[in-house]
Protein backbone atom coordinates (compact mmCIF):
# COMPACT_ATOMS: atom_id res chain seq x y z
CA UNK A 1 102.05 166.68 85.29
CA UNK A 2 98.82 168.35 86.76
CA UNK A 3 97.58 171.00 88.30
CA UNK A 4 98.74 172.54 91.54
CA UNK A 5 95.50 171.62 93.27
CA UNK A 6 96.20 168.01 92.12
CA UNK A 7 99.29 168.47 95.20
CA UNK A 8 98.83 167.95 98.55
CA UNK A 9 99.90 169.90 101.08
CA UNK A 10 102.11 173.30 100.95
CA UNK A 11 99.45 175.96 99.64
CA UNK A 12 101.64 178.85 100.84
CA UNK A 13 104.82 177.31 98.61
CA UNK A 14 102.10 176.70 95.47
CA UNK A 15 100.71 180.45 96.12
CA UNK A 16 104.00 181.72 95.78
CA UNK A 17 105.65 179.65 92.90
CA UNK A 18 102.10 180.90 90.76
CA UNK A 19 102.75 184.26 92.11
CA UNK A 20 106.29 184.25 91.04
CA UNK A 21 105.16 183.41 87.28
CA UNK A 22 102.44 185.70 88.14
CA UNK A 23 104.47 189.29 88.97
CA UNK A 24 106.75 188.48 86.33
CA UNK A 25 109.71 187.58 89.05
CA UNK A 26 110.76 184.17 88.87
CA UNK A 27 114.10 183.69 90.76
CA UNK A 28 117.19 182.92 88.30
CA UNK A 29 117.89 180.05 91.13
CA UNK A 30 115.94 178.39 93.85
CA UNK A 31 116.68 175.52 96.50
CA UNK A 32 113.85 173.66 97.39
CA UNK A 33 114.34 171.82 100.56
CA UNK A 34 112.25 168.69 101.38
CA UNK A 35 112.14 165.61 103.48
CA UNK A 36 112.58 162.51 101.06
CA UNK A 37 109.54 162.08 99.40
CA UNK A 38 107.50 164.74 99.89
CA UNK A 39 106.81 166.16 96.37
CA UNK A 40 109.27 168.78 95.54
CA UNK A 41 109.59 167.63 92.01
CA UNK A 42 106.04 167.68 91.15
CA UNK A 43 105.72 170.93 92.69
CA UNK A 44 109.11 172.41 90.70
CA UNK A 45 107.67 170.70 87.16
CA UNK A 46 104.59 172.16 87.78
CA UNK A 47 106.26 175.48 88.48
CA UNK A 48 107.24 175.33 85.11
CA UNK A 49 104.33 174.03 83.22
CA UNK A 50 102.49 177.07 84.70
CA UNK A 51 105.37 179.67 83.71
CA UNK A 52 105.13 177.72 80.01
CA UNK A 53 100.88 177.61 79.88
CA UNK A 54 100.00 179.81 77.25
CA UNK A 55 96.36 180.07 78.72
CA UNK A 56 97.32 180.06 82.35
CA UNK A 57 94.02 181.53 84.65
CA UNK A 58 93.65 181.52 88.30
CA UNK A 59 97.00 180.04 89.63
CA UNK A 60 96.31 177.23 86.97
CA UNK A 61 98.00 175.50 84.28
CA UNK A 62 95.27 174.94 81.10
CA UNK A 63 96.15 171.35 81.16
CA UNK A 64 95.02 171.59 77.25
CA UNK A 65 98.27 173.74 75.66
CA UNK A 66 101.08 172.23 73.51
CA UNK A 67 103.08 173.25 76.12
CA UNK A 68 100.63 171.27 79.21
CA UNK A 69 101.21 168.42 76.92
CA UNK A 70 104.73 168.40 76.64
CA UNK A 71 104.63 168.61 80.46
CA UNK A 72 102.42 165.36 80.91
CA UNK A 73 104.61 163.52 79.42
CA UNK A 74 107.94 165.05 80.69
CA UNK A 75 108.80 165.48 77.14
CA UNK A 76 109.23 169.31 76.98
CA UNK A 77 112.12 170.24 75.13
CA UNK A 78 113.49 173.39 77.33
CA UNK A 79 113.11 171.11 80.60
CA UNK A 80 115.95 169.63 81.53
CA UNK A 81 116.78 166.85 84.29
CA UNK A 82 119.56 166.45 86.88
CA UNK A 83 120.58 163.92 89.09
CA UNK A 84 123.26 161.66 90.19
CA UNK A 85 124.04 159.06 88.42
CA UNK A 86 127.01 156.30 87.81
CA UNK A 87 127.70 153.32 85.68
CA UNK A 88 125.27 149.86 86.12
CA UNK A 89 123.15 147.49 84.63
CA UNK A 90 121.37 149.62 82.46
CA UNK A 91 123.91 152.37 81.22
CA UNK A 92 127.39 151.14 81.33
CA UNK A 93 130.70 152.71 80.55
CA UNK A 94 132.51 155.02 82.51
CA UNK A 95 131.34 157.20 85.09
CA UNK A 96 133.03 159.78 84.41
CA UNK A 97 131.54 159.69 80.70
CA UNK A 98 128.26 159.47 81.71
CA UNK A 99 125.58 162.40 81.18
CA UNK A 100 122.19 162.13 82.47
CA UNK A 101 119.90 162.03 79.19
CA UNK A 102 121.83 159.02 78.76
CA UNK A 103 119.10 157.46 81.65
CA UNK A 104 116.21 159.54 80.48
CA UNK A 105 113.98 156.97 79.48
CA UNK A 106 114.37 155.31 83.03
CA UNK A 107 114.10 158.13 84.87
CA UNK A 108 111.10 159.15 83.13
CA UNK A 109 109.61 156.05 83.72
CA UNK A 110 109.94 156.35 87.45
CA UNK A 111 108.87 160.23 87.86
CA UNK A 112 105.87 159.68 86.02
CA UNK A 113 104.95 156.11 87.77
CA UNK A 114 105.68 157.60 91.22
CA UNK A 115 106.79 161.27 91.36
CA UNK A 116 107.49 160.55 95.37
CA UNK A 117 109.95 158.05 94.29
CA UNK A 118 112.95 157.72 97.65
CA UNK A 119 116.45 159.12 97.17
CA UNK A 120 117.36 154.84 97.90
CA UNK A 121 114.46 154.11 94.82
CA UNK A 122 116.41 156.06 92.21
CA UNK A 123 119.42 154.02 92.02
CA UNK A 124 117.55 150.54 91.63
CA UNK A 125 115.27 152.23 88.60
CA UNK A 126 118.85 153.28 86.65
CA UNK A 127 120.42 150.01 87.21
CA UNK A 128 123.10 150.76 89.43
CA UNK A 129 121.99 149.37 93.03
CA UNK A 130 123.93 149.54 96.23
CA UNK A 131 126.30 152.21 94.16
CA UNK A 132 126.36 155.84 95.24
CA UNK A 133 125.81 157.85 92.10
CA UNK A 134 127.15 161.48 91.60
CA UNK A 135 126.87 164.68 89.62
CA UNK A 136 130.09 165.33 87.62
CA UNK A 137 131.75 167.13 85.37
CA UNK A 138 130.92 165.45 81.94
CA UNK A 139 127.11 166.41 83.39
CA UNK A 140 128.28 169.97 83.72
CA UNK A 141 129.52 170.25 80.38
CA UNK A 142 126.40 168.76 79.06
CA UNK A 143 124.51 171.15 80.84
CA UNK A 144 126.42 174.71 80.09
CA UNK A 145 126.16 172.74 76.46
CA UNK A 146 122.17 173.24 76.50
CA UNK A 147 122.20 176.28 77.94
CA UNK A 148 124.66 177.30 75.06
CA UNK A 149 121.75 177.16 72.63
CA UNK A 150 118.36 179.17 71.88
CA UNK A 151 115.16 177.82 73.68
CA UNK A 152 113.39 175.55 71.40
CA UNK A 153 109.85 176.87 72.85
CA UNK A 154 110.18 180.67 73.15
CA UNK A 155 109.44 180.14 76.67
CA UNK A 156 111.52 179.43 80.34
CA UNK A 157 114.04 177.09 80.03
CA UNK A 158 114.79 174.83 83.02
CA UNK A 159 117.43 172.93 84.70
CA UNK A 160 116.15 170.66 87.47
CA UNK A 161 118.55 169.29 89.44
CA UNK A 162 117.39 166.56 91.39
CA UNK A 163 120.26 166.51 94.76
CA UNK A 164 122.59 169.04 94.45
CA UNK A 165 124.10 167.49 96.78
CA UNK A 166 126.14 165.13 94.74
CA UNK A 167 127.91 167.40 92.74
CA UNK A 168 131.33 167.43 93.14
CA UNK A 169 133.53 170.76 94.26
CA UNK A 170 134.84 170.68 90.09
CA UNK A 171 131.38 170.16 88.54
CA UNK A 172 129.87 173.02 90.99
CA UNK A 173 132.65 175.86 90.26
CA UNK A 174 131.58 175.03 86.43
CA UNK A 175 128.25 175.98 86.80
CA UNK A 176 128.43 178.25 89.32
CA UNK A 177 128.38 181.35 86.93
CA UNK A 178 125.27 179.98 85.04
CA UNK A 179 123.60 179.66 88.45
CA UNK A 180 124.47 183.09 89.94
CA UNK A 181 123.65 185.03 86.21
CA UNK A 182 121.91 182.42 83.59
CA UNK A 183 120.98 184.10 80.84
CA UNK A 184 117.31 185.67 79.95
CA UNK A 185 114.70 183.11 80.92
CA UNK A 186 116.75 180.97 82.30
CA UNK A 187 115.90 178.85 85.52
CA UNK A 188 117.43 176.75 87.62
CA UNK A 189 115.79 174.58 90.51
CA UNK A 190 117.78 172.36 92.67
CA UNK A 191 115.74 170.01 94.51
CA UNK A 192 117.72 168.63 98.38
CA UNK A 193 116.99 166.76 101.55
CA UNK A 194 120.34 167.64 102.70
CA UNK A 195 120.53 171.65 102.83
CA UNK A 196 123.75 171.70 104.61
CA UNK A 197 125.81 169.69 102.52
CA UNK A 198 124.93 171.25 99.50
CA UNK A 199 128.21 173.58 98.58
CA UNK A 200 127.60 177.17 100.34
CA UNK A 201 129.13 178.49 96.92
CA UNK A 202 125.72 177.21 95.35
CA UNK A 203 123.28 177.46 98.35
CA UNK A 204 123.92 180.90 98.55
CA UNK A 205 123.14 181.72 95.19
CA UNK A 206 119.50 180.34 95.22
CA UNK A 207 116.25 181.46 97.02
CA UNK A 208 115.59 179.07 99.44
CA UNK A 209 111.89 177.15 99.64
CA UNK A 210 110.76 174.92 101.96
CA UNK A 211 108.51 172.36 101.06
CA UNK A 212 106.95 171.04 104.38
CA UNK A 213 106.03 167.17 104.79
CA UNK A 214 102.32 166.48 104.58
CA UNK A 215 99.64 165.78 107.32
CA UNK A 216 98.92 162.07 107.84
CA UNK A 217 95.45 163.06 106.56
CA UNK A 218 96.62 164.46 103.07
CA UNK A 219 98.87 161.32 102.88
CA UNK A 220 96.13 159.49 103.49
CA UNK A 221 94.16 160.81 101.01
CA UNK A 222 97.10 160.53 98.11
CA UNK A 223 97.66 156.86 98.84
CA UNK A 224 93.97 156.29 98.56
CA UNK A 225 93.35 158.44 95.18
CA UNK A 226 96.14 158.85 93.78
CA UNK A 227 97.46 154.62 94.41
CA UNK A 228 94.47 153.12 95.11
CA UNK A 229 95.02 152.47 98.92
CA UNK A 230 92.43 150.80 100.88
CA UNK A 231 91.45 153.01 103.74
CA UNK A 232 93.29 150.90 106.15
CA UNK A 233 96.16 150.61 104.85
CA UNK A 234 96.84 154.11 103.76
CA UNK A 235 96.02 155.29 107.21
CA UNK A 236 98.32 152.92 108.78
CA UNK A 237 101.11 153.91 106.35
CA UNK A 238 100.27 157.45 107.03
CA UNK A 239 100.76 157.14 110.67
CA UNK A 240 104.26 155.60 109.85
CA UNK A 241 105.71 158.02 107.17
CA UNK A 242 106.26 161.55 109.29
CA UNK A 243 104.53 163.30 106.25
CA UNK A 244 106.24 161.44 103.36
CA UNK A 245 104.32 160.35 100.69
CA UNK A 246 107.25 158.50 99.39
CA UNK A 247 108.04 156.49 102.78
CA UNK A 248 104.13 155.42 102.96
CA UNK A 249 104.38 153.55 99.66
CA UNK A 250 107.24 151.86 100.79
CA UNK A 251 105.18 150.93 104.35
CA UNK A 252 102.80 149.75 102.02
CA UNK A 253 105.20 147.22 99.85
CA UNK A 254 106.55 145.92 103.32
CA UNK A 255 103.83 145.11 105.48
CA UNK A 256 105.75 142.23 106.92
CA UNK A 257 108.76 144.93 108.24
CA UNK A 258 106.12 146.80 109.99
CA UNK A 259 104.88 143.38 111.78
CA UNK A 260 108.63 143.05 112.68
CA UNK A 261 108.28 146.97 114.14
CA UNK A 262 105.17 146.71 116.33
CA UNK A 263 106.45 143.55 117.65
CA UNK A 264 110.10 144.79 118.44
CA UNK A 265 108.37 147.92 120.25
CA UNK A 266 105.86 145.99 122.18
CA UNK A 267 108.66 144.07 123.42
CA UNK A 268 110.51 146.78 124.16
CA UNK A 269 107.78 148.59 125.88
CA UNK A 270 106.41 145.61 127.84
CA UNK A 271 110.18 144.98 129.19
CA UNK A 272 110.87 148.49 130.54
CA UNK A 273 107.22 148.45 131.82
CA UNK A 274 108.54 145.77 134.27
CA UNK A 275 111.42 147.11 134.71
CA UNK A 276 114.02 143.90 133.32
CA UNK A 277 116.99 146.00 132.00
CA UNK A 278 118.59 142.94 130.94
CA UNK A 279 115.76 141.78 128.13
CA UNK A 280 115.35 145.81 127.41
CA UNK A 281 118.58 145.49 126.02
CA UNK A 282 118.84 142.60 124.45
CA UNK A 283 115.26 144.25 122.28
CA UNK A 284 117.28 147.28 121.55
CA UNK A 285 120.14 144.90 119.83
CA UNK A 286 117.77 143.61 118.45
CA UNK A 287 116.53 146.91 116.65
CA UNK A 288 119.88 147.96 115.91
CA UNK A 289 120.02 144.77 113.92
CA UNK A 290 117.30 145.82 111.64
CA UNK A 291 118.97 145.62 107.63
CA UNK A 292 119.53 149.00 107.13
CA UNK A 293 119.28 152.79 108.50
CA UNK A 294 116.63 153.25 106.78
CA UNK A 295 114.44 150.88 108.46
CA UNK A 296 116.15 151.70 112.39
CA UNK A 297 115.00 155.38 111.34
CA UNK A 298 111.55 153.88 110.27
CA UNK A 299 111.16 151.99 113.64
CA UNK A 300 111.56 155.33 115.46
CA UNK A 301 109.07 156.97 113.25
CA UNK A 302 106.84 154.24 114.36
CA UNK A 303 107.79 154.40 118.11
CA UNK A 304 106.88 158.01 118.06
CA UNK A 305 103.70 157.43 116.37
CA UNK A 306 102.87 154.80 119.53
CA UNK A 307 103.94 156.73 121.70
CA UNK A 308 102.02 160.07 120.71
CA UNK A 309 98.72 157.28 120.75
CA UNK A 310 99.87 156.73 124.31
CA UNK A 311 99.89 159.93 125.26
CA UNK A 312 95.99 160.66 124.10
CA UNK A 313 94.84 157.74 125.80
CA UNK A 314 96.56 158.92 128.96
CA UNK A 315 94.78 162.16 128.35
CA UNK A 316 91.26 160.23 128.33
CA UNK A 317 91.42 161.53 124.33
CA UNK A 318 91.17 157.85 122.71
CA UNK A 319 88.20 159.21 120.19
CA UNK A 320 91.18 161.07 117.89
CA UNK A 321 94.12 158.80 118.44
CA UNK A 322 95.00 156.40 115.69
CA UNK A 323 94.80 153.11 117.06
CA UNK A 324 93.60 150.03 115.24
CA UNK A 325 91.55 147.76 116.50
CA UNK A 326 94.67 144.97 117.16
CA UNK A 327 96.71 147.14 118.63
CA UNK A 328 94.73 148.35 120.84
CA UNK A 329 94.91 145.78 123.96
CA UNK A 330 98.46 146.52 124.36
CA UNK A 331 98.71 150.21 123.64
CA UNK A 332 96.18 150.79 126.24
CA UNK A 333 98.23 148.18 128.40
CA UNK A 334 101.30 150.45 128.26
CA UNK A 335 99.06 153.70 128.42
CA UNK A 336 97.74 152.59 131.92
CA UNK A 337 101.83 151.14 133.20
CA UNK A 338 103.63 153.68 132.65
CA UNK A 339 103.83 157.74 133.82
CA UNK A 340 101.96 160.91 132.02
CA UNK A 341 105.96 162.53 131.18
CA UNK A 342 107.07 159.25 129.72
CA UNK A 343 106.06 159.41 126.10
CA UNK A 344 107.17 163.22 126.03
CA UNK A 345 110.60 162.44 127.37
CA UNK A 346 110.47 159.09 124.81
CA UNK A 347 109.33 161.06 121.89
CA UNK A 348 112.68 163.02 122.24
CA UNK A 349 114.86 160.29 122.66
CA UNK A 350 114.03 158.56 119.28
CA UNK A 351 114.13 162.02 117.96
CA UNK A 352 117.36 162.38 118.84
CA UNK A 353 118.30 158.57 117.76
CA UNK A 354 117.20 159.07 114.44
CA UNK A 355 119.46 162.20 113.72
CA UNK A 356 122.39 160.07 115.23
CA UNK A 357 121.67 157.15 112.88
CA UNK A 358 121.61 159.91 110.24
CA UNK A 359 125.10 160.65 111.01
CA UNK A 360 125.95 157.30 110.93
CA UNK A 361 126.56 156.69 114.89
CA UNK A 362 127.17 153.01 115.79
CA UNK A 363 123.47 151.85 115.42
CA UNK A 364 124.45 149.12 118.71
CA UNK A 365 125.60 152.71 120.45
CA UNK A 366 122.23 154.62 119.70
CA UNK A 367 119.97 151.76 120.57
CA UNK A 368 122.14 150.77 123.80
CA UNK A 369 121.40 154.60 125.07
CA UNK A 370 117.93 154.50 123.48
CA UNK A 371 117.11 151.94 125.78
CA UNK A 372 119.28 152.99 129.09
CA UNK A 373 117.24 156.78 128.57
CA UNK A 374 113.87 155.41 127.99
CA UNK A 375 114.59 152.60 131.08
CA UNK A 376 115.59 155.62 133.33
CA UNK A 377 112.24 157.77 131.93
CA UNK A 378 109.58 154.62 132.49
């Protein structure tokens, strides 16, 4: 790990984590919130590194410490990892039986290659892929195990658990006593995307944080330095990631889906543009049969991104909207068809859609009224 400079984004959240460590009052438990992607881990690891830096100065980790070390390579022996997990290619047995430092070498691997790995990238890097892994009880016992013992450093001693969502009712109630009164210098950080389906029981028991999705400048910027984005690309992937660091890789792996995207909007747009209902909906079947939710929720990221383009051209403001240069005949096309309220109105409706599809509405259902609302809005 780094510094907290060396993260983008969220000063107020890095002010107070270093201030925490600073006045001496680190919370015994905290829930950081984030969008997937965002950064919370590197943000709770380098929490810790800073509460651990035996030279710490200025809201700064040294870097230079045993204990920075340790850190860098995720090999600090009071820091412990959490997340769900079940049986697969690369661990196998049964699930029930399995304890996380069982996968530590490939979750290692994928933190420190991409620390704004997806919730959906975490599976494929422990083998078990298209399998819903979970936090249970054998992990529970593993945990109140290590927290049995003295800390090896002398220092805070972690537990970061990576979606506390996943933890089953019987695994929570274990630990829910080490949570609400761990013993001295003791620390646990649970890291969701999901507030409200993490157990109230354990919710309650943590100070909440909210770690805020970037700018599509500061996204920008980290696929460019810290990936080694060209400037196009990161910018385009920025546009399309609603301040996720994690979703812009992604964009940048699958150029070809985004192809698929700005041709399934134009379509879409062009057709209510002229008013043919008929075609409009045959588009919007067509989105809905996009692979997954992840991608329909994509294609209304990118929608909205369009449609806020459309917007500032309306407004005469093309010098600061994000256009690129082959996009730009149509966008301006639409800009100059359709009325001043419509990409407002639109920018709520695939607002709207996405939360549906994250409920896991008919995706025909949301696209059918996506289309009907944005036909009556044109």
């Amino acid at each position: 790990m780094g510094r907290f400079a060396d993260i983008p984004g969220n000063g107020n959240v890095k002010k107070a984590l270093a201030g925490m460590v600073d006045s001496g009052r680190i919370p015994h438990a905290i829930l950081m919130y984030e969008n997937d992607g965002c950064g919370a881990l590197m943000l709770a690891q380098t929490f810790m590194q800073y509460a651990n830096c035996t030279d710490r100065h200025d809201g700064e980790p040294c870097g230079k410490c045993p204990s920075c070390n340790q850190f860098s390579k995720m090999i600090y022996p009071d820091l412990h990892y959490t997340f769900p997990i079940t049986t697969g290619t690369k661990v196998s047995g049964e699930a029930k039986n399995l304890v996380c430092d069982m996968f530590a070498p490939y979750w290692r691997e994928l933190v420190l290659g991409n620390p704004y790995f997806l919730e959906s990238e975490l599976s494929s890097a422990l083998g078990f892929e298209k399998k819903s892994g979970q936090i249970l009880v054998a992990e529970g016992h593993d945990i109140l195990k290590k927290l049995s013992m003295s800390a090896v450093s002398g220092g805070y001693r972690a537990i970061i658990m990576y979606l506390p969502e996943s933890m089953n009712t019987q695994t929570a109630n274990m630990l829910l006593k080490a949570i609400e009164e761990p013993s001295e210098n003791t620390v646990f950080i649970l890291i969701t995307h999901s507030p409200e389906s993490v157990l109230p029981t354990i919710s309650s028991r943590c100070q909440g944080v909210r770690v805020l999705p970037l700018s599509k400048e500061e996204v920008s910027a980290e696929l460019q330095g810290r990936f080694g984005a060209a400037v196009e690309d990161a910018d385009m992937a920025a546009s399309l990631s609603g301040g996720s660091v994690g979703l812009a890789l992604r964009e940048l792996s699958e150029k070809e889906d985004v192809s698929v995207m700005k041709d399934l909007l134009r379509d879409l747009l062009y057709n209510l543009v002229r008013k043919d209902l008929k075609a409009s909906l045959e588009t919007g079947e067509a989105i809905a049969s996009l692979e997954s939710r992840e991608k329909q929720k994509l294609f209304c990221n990118f929608a909205a991104e369009a449609l806020r383009n459309i917007f500032l051209l309306q407004q005469g403001l093309e010098s600061i909207a994000a256009v690129s240069a082959s996009d730009a005949p149509w966008i301006r096309e639409i800009a100059g068809s359709c009325s001043k309220s419509f990409s407002r109105k639109a920018l709520d409706i695939f607002s709207k859609a996405s939360m549906l599809i994250d409920r896991n509405v008919s995706q025909k259902m949301v696209f059918a009224n996506v289309v009907d609302r944005l036909y009556m809005s044109i």
